[in-house]
PDB file of N, CA and C in Angstrom:
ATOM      1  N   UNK A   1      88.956 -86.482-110.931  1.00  0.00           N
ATOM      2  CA  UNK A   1      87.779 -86.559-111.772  1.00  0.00           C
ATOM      3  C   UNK A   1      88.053 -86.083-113.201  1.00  0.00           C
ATOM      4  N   UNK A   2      89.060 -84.956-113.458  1.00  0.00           N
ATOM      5  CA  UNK A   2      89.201 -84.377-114.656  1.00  0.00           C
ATOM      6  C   UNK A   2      89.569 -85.399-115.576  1.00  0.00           C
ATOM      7  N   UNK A   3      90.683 -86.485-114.990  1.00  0.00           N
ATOM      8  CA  UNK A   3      91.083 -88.027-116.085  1.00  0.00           C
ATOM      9  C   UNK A   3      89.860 -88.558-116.123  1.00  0.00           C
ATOM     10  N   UNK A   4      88.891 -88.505-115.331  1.00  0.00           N
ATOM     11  CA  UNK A   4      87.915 -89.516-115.413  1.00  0.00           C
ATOM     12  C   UNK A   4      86.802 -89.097-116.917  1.00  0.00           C
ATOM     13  N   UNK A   5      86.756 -87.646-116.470  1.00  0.00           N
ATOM     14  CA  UNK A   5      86.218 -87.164-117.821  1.00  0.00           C
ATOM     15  C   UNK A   5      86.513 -86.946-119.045  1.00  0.00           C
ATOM     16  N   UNK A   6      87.890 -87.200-118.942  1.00  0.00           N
ATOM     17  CA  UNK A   6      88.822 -87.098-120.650  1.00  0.00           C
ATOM     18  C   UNK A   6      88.483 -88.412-120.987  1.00  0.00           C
ATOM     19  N   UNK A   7      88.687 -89.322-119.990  1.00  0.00           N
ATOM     20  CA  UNK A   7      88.630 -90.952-120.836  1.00  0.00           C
ATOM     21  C   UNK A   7      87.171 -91.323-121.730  1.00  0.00           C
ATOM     22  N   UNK A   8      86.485 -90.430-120.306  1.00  0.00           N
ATOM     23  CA  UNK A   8      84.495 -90.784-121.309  1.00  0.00           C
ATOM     24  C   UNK A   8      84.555 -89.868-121.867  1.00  0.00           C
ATOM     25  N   UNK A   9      85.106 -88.637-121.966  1.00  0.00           N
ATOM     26  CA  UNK A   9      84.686 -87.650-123.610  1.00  0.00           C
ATOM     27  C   UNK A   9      85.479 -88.498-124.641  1.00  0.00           C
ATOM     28  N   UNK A  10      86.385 -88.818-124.301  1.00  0.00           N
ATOM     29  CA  UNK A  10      87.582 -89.736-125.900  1.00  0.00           C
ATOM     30  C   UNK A  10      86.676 -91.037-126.107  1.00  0.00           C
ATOM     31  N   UNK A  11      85.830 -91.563-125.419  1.00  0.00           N
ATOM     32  CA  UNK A  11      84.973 -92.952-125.419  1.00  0.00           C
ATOM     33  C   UNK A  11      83.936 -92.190-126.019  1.00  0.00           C
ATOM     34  N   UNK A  12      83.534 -91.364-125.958  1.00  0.00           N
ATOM     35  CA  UNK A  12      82.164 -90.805-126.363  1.00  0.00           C
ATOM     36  C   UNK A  12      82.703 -90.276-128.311  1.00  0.00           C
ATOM     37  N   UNK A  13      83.763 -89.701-128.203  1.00  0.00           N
ATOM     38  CA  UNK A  13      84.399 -89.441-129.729  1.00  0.00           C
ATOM     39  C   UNK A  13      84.238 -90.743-130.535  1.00  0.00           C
ATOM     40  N   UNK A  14      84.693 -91.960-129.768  1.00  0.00           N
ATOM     41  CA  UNK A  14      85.245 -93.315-130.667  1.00  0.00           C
ATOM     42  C   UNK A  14      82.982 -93.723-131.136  1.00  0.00           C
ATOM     43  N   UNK A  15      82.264 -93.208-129.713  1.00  0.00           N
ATOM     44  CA  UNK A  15      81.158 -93.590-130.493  1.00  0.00           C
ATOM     45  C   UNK A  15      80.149 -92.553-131.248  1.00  0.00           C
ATOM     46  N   UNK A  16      80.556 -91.191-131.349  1.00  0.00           N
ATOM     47  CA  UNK A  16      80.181 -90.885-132.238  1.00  0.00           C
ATOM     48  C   UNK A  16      80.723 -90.806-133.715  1.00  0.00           C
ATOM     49  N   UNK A  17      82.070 -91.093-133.493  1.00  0.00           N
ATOM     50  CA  UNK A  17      82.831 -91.287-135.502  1.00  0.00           C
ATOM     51  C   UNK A  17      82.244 -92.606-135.648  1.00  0.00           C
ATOM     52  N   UNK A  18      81.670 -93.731-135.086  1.00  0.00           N
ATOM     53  CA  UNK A  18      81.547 -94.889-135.480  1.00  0.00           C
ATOM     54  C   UNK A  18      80.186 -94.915-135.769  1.00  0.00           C
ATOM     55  N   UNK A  19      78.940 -93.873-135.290  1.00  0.00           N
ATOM     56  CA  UNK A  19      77.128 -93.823-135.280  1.00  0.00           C
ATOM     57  C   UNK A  19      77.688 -92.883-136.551  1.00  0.00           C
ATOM     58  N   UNK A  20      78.619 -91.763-136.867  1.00  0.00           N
ATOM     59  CA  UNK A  20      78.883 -91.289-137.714  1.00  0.00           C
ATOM     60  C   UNK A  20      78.708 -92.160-138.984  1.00  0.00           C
ATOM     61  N   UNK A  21      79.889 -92.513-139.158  1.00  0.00           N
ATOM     62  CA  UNK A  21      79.644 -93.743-140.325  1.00  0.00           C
ATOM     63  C   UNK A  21      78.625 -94.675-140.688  1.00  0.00           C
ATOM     64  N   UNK A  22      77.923 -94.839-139.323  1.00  0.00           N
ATOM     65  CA  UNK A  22      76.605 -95.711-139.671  1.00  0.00           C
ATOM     66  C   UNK A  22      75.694 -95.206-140.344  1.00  0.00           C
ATOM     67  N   UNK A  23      75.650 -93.596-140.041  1.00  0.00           N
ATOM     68  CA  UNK A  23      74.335 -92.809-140.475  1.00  0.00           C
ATOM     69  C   UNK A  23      74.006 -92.469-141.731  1.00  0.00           C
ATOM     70  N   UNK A  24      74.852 -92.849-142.234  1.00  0.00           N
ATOM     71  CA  UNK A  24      75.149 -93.004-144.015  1.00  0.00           C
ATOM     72  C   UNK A  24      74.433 -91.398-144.297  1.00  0.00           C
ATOM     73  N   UNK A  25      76.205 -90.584-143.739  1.00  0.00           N
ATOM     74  CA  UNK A  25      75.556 -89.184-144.000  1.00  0.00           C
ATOM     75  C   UNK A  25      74.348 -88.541-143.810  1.00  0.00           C
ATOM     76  N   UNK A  26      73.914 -88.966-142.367  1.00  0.00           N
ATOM     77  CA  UNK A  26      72.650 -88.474-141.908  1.00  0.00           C
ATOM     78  C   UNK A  26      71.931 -89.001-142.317  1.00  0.00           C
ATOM     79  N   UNK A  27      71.460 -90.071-143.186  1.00  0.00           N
ATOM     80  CA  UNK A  27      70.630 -90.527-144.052  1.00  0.00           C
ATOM     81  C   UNK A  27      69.889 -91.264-142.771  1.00  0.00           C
ATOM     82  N   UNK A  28      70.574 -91.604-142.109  1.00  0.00           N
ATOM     83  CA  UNK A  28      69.636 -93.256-141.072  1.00  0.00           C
ATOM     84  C   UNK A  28      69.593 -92.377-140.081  1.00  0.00           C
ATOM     85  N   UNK A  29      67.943 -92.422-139.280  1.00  0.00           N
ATOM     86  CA  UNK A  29      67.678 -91.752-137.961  1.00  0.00           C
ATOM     87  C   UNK A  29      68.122 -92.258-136.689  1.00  0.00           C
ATOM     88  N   UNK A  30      68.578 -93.223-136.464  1.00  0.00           N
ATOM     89  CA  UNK A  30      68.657 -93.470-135.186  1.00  0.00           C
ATOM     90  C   UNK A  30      70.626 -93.487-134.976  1.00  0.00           C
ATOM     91  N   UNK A  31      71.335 -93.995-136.292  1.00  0.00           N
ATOM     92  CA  UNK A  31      72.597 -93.409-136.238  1.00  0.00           C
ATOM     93  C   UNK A  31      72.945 -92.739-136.074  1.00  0.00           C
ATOM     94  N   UNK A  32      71.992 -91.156-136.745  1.00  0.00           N
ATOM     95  CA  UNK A  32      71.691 -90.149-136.943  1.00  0.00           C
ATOM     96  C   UNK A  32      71.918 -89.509-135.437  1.00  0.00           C
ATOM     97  N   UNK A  33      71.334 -89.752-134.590  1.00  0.00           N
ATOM     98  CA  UNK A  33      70.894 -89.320-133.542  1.00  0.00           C
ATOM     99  C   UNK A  33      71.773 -89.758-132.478  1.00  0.00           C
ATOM    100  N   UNK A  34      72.247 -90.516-132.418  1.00  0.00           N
ATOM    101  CA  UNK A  34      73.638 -91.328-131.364  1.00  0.00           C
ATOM    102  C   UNK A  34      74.241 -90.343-131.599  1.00  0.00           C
ATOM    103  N   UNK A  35      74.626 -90.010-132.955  1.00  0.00           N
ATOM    104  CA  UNK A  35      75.943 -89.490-133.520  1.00  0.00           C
ATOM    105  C   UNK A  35      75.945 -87.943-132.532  1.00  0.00           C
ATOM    106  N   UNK A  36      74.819 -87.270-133.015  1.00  0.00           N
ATOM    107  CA  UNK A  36      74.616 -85.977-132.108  1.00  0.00           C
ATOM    108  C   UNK A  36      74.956 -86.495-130.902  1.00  0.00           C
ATOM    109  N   UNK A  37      74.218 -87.152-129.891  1.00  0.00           N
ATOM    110  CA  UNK A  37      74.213 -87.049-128.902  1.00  0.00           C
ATOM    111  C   UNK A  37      75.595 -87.663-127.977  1.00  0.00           C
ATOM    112  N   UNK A  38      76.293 -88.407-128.751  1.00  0.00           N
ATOM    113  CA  UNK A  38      77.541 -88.522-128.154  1.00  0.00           C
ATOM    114  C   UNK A  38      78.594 -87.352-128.654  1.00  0.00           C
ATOM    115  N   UNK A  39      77.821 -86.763-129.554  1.00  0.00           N
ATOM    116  CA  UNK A  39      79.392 -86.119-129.968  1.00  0.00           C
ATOM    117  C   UNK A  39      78.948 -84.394-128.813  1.00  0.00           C
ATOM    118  N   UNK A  40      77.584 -84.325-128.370  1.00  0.00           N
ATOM    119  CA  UNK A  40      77.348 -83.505-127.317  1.00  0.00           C
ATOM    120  C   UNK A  40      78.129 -83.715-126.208  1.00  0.00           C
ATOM    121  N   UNK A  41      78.032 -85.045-125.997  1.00  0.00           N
ATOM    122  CA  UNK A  41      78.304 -85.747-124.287  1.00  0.00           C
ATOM    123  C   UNK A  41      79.844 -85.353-124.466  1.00  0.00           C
ATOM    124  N   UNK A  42      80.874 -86.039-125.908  1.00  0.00           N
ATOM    125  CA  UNK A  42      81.846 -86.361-125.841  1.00  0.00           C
ATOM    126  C   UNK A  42      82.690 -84.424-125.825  1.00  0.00           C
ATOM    127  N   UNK A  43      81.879 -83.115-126.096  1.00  0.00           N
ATOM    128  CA  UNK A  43      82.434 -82.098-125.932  1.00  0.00           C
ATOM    129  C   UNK A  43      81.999 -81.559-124.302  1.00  0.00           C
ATOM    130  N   UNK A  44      81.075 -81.809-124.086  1.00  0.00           N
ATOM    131  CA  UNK A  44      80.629 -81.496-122.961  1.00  0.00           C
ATOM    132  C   UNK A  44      82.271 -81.718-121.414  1.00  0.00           C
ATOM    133  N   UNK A  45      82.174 -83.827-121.941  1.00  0.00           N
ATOM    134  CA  UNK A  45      83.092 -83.837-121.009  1.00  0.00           C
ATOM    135  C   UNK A  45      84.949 -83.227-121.254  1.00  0.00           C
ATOM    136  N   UNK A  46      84.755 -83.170-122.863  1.00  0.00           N
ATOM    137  CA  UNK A  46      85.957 -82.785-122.481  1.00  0.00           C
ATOM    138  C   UNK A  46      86.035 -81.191-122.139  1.00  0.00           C
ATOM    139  N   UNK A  47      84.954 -80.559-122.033  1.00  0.00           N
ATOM    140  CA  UNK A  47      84.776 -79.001-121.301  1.00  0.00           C
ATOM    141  C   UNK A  47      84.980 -79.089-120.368  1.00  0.00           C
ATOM    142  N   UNK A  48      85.036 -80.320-119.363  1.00  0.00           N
ATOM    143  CA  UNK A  48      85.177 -80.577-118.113  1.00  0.00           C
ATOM    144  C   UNK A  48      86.623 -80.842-117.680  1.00  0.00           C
ATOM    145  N   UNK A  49      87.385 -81.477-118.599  1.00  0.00           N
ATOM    146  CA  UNK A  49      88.354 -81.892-118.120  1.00  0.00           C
ATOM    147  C   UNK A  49      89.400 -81.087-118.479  1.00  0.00           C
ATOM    148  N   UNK A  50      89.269 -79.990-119.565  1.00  0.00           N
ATOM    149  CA  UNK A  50      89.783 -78.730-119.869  1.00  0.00           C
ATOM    150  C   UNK A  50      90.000 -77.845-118.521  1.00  0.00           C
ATOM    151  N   UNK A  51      88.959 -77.592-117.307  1.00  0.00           N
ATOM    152  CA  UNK A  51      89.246 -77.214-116.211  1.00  0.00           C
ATOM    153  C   UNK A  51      90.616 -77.738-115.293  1.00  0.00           C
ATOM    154  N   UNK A  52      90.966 -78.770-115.140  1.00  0.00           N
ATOM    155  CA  UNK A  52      92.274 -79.263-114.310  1.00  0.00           C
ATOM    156  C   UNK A  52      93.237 -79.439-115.517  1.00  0.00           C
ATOM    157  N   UNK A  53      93.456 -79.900-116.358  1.00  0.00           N
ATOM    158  CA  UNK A  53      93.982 -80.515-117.287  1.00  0.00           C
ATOM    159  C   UNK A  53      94.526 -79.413-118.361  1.00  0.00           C
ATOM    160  N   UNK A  54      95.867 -79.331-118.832  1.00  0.00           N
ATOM    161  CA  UNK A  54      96.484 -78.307-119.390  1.00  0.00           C
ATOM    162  C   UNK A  54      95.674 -79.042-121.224  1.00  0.00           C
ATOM    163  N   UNK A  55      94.862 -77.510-121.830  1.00  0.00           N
ATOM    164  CA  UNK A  55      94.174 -77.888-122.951  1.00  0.00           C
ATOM    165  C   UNK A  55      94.687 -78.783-124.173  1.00  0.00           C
ATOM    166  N   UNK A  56      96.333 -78.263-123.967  1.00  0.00           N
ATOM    167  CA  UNK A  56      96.779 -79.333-124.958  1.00  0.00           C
ATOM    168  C   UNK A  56      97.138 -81.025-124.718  1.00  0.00           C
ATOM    169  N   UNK A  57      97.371 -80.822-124.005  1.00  0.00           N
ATOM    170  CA  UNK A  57      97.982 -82.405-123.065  1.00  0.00           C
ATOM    171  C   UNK A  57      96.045 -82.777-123.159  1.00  0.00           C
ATOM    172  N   UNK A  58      95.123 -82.333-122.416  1.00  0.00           N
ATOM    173  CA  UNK A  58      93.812 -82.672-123.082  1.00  0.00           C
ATOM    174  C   UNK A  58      93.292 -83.201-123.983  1.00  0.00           C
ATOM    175  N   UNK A  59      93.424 -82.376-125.176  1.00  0.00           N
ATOM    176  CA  UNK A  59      92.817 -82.358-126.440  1.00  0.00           C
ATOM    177  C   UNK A  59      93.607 -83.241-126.939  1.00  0.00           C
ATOM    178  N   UNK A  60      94.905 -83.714-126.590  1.00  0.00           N
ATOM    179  CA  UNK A  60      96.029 -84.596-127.534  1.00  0.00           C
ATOM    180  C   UNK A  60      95.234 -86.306-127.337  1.00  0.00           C
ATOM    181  N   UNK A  61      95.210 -86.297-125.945  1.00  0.00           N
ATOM    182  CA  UNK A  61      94.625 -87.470-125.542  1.00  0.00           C
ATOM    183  C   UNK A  61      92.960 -87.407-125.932  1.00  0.00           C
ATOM    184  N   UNK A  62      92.525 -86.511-125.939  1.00  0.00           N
ATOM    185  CA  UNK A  62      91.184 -87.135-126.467  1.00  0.00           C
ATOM    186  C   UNK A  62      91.003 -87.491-127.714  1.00  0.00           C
ATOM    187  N   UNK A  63      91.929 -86.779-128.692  1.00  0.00           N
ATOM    188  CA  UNK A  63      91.800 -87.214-129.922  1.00  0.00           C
ATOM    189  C   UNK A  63      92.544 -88.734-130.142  1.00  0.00           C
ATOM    190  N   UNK A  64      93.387 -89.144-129.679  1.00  0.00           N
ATOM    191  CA  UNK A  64      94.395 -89.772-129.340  1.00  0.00           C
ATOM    192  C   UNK A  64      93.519 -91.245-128.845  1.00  0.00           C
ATOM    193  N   UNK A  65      92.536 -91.262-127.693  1.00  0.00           N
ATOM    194  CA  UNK A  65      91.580 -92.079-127.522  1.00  0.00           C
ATOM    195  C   UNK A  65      90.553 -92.230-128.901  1.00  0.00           C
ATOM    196  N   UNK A  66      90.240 -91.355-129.017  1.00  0.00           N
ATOM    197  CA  UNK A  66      89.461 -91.591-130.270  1.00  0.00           C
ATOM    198  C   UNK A  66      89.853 -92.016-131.714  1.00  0.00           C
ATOM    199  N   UNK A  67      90.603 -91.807-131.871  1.00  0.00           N
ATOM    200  CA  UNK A  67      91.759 -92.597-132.989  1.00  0.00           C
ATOM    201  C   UNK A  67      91.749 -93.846-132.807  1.00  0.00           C
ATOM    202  N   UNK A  68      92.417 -94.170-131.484  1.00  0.00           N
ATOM    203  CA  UNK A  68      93.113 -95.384-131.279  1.00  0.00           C
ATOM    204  C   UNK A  68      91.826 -96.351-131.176  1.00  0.00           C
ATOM    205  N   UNK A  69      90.994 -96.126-130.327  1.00  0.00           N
ATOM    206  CA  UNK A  69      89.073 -96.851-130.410  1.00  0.00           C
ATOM    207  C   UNK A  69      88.495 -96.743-131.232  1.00  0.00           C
ATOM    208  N   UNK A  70      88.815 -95.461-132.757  1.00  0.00           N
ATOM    209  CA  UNK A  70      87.798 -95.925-133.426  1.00  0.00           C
ATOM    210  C   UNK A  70      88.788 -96.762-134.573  1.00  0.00           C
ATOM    211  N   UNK A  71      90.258 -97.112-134.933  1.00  0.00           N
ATOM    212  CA  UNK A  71      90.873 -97.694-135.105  1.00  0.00           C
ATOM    213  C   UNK A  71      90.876 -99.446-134.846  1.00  0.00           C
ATOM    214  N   UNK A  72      90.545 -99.681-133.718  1.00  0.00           N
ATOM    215  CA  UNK A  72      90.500-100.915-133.298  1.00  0.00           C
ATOM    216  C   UNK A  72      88.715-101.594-133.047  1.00  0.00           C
ATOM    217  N   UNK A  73      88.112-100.876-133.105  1.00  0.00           N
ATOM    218  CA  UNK A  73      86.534-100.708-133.540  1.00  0.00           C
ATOM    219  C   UNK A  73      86.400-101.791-135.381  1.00  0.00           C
ATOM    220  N   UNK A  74      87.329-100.695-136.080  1.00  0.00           N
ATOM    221  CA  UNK A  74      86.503-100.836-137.182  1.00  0.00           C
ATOM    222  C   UNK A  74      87.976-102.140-137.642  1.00  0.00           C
ATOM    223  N   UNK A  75      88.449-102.114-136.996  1.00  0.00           N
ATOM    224  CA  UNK A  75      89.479-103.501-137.193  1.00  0.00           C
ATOM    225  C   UNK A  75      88.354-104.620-136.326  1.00  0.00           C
ATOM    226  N   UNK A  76      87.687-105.014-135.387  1.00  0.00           N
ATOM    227  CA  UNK A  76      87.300-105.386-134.982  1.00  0.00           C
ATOM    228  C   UNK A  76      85.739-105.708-135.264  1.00  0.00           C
ATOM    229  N   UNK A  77      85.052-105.256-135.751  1.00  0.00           N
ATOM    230  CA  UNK A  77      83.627-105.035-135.778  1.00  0.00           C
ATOM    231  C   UNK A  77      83.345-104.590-137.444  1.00  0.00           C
ATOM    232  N   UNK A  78      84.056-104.206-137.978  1.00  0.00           N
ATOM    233  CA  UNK A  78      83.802-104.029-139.725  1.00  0.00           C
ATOM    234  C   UNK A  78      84.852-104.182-140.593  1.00  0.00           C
ATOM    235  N   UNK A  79      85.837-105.091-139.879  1.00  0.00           N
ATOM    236  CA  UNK A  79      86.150-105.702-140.866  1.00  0.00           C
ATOM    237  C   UNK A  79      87.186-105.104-141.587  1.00  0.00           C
ATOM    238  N   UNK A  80      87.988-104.142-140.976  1.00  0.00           N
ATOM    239  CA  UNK A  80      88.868-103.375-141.824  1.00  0.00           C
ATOM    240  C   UNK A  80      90.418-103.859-141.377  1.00  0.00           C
ATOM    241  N   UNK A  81      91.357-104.133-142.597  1.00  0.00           N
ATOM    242  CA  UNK A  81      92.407-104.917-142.444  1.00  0.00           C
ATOM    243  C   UNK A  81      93.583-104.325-141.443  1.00  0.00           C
ATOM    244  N   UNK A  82      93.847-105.044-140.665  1.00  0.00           N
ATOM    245  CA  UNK A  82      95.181-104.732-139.894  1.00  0.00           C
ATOM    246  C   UNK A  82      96.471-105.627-140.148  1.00  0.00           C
ATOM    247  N   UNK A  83      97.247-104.579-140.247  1.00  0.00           N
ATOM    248  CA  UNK A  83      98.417-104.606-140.620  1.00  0.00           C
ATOM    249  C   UNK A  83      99.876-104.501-139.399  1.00  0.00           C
ATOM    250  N   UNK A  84     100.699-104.779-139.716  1.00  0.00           N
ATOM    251  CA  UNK A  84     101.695-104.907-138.238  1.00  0.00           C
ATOM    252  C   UNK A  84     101.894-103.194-138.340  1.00  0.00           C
ATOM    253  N   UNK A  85     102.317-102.588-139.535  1.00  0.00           N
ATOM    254  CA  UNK A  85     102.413-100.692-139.598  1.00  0.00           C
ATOM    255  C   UNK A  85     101.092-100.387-138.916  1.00  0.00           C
ATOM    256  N   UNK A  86      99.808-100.885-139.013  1.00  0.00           N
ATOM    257  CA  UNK A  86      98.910-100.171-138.716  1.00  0.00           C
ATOM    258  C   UNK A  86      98.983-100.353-137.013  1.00  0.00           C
ATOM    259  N   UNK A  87      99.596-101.846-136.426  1.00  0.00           N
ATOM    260  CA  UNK A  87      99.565-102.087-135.266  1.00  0.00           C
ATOM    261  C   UNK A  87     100.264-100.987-134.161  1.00  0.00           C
ATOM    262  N   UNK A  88     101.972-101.075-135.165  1.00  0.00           N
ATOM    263  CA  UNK A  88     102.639-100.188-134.508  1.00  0.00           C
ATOM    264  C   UNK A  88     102.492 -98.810-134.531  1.00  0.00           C
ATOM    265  N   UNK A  89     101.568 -98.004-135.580  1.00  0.00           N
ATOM    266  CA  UNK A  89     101.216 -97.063-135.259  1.00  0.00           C
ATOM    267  C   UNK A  89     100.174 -96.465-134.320  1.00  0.00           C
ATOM    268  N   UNK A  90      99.388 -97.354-134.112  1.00  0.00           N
ATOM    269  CA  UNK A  90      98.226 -97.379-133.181  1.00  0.00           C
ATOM    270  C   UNK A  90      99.400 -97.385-131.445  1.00  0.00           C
ATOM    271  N   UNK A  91     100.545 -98.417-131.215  1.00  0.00           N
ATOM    272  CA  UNK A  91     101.273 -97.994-130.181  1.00  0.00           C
ATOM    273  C   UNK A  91     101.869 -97.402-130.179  1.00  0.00           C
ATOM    274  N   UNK A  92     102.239 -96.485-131.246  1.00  0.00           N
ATOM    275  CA  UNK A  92     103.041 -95.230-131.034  1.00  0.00           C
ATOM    276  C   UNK A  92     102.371 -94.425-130.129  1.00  0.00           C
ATOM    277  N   UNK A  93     100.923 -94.166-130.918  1.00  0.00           N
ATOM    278  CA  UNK A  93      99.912 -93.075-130.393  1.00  0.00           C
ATOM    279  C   UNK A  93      99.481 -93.324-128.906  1.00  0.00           C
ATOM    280  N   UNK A  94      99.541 -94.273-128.725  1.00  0.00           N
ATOM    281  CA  UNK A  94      99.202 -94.786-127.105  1.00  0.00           C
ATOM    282  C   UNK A  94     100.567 -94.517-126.504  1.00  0.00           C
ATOM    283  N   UNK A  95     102.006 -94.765-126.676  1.00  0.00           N
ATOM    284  CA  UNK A  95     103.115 -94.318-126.378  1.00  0.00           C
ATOM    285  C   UNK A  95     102.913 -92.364-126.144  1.00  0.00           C
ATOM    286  N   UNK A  96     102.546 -92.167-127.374  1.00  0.00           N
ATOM    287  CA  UNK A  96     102.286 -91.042-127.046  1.00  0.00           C
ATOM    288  C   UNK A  96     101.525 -90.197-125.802  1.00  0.00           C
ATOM    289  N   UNK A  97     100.164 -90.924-125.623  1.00  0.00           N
ATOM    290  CA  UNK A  97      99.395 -90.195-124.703  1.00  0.00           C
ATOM    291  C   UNK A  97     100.151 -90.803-123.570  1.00  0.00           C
ATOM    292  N   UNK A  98     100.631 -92.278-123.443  1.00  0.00           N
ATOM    293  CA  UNK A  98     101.395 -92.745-121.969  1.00  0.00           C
ATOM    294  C   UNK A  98     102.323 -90.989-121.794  1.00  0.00           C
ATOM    295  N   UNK A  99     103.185 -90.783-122.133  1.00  0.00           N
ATOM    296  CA  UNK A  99     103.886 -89.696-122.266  1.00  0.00           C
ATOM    297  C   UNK A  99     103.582 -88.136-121.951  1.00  0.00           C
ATOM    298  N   UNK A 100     102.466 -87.833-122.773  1.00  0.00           N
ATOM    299  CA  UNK A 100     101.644 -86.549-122.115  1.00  0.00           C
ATOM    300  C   UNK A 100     101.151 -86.776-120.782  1.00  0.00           C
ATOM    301  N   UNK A 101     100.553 -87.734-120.609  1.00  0.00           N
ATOM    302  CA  UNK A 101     100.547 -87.928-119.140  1.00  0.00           C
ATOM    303  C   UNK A 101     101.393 -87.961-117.703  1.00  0.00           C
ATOM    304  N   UNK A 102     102.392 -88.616-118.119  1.00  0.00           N
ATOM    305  CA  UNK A 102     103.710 -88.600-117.613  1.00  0.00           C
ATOM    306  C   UNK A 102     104.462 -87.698-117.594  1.00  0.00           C
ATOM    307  N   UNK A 103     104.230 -86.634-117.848  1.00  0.00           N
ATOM    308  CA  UNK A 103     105.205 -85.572-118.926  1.00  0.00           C
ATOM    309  C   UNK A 103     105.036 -84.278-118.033  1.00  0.00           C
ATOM    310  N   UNK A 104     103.794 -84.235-116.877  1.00  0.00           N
ATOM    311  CA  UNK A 104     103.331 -83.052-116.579  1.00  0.00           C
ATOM    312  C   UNK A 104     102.940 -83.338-114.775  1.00  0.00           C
ATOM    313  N   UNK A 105     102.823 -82.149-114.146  1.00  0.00           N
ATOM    314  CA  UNK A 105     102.421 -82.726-113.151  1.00  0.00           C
ATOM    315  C   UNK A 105     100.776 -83.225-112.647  1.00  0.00           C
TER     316      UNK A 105
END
């Protein structure tokens, strides 16, 4: 269950940096308000998965999910240019978390 909860706290990061940006600096209420409430959900679960899960190998991958989703988000959905550097850095970082995972028992 502890992977199960790193993946939806790092899913919950990619949608609150993205209600983030919408909220045009708090300005818009209902962006406004996603933004809180996933970025609650998205600490909550990773409080959860901090229990089985060694904090750094954790925290690497949640940020790591959230990078890489809100990366391919805003390549996808607003329009922001991708590049083959930007490609291969995006699989580094996924190389990466493959690795922390692998890396431990």
């Amino acid at each position: 269950m502890a992977w199960l909860y790193l993946i939806l706290a790092g899913l919950g990061e990619v949608v609150w940096a993205i209600a983030l940006k919408q909220s045009a600096s708090f300005t818009r209420f209902w962006p406004s308000v996603i933004t809180v409430v996933a970025l609650l959900a998205s600490f909550y679960l990773l409080t959860l998965a901090f229990r089985h899960i060694p904090t750094g190998v954790a925290y690497a991958i949640w940020t790591g999910i959230g990078a890489v989703g809100v990366a391919l988000v805003s390549f996808v959905w607003m329009g922001e240019t991708l590049t083959l550097m930007r490609w291969a850095s995006i699989g580094l970082i996924v190389l990466g978390m493959i690795g922390l995972k692998m890396g431990g028992p």
